[in-house]
Protein backbone atom coordinates (compact mmCIF):
# COMPACT_ATOMS: atom_id res chain seq x y z
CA UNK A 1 116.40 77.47 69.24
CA UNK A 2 118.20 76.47 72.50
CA UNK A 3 121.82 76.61 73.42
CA UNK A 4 123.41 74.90 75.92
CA UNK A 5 126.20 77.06 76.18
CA UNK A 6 127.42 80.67 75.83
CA UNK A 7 127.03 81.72 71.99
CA UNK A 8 128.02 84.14 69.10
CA UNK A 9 125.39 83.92 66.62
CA UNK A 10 126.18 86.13 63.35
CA UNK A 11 129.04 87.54 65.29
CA UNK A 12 127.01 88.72 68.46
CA UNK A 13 127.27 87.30 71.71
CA UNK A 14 123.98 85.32 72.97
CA UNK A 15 123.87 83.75 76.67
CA UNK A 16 123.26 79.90 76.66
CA UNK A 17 118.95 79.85 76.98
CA UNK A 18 115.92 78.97 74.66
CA UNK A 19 114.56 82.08 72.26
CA UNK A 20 112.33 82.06 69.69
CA UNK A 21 114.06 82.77 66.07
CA UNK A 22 112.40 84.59 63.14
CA UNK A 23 113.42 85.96 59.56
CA UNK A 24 112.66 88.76 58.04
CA UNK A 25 113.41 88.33 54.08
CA UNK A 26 114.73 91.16 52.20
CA UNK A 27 115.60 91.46 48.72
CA UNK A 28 119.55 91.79 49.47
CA UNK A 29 119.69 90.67 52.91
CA UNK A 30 117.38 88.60 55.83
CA UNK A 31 116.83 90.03 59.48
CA UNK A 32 117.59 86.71 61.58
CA UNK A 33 116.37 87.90 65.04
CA UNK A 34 116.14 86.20 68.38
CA UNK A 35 113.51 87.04 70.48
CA UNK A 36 112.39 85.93 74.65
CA UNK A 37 108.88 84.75 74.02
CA UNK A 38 108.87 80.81 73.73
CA UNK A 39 106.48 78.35 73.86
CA UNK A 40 104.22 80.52 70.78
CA UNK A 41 102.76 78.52 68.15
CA UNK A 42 105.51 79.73 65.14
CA UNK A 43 103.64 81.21 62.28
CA UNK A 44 100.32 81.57 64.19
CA UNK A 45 101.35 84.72 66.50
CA UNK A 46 103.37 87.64 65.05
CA UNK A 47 106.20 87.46 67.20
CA UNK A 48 106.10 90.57 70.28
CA UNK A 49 108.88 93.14 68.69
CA UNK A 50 109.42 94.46 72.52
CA UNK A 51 111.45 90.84 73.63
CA UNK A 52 113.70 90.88 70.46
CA UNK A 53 116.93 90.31 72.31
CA UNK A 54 119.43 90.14 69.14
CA UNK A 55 119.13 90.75 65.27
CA UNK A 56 121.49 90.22 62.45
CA UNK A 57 121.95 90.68 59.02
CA UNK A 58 122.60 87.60 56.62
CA UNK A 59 123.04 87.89 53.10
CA UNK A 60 121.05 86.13 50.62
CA UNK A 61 123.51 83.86 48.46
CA UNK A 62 122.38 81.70 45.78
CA UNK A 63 122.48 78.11 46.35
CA UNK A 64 124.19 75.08 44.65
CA UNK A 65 120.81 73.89 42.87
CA UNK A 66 117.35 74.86 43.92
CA UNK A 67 115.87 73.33 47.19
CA UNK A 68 112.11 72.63 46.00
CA UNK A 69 111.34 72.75 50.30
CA UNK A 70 112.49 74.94 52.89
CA UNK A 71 114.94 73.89 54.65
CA UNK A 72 117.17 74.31 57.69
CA UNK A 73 120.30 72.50 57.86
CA UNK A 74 123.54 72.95 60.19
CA UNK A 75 127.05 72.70 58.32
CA UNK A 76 130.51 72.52 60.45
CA UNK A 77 133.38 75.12 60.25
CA UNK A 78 136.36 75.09 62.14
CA UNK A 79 134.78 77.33 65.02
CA UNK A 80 131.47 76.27 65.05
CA UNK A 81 128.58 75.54 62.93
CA UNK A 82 126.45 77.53 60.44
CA UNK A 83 122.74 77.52 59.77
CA UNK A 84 121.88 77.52 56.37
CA UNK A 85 118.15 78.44 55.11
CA UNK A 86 117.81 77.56 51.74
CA UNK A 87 114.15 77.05 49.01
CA UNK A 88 114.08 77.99 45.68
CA UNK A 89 117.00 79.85 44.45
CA UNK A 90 117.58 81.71 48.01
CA UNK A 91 119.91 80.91 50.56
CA UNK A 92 120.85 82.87 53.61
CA UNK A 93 123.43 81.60 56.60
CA UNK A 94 124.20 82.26 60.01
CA UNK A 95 127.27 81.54 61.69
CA UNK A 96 127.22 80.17 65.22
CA UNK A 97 130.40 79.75 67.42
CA UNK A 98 131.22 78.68 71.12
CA UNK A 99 132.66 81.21 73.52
C-alpha cells in the first residue's frame, strides 16, 4: 500500500511511503500490520517480522450478506476513508485519515 501523504491508519500515525500490508486473522479480532519490505511476491514469502513498522487491531464484524470472494474495497467517511476486508461471513475495517 502507498501513501502519498502523511497518514493515521487504525488511529496510528504512518509517514507518507510504500509498505507491505498483511493480516493476521483471529477469531475476535485481525492483526493489520505494515511492514518495510516491498517489492516481495505477497503470499509466496512469509513476511520478515523484524521491518514491521505498525500493527493494529480490527475487529471482525459481520457483513451485510456474504461476499463469495475476498475482497478489498475503500468506503468514504467524513475524515478519510476505510478499508474494508470482507469473504464469507467475515468482515474486518481499517480506518485511514489525512494528517
Amino acid at each position: 500500500i502507498t501513501f502519498n501523504q502523511d497518514v493515521t491508519f487504525g488511529g496510528e500515525s504512518i509517514n507518507a511511503g510504500t509498505y507491505r500490508m498483511y493480516a493476521v486473522p483471529g477469531a475476535d479480532a485481525f492483526k493489520v500490520i505494515l511492514n518495510l519490505e516491498t517489492g516481495v511476491f505477497f503470499g509466496a514469502v512469509e513476511p520478515d517480522h523484524e521491518v514491521d513498522i505498525l500493527t493494529v487491531i480490527a475487529p471482525v464484524q459481520k457483513p451485510a450478506s456474504e461476499v463469495e470472494t475476498f475482497t478489498i474495497d475503500f468506503s468514504a467517511t467524513d475524515s478519510g476513508v476505510n478499508i474494508n476486508y470482507s469473504w464469507g461471513q467475515t468482515m474486518f475495517t481499517v480506518p485511514i485519515a489525512i494528517q
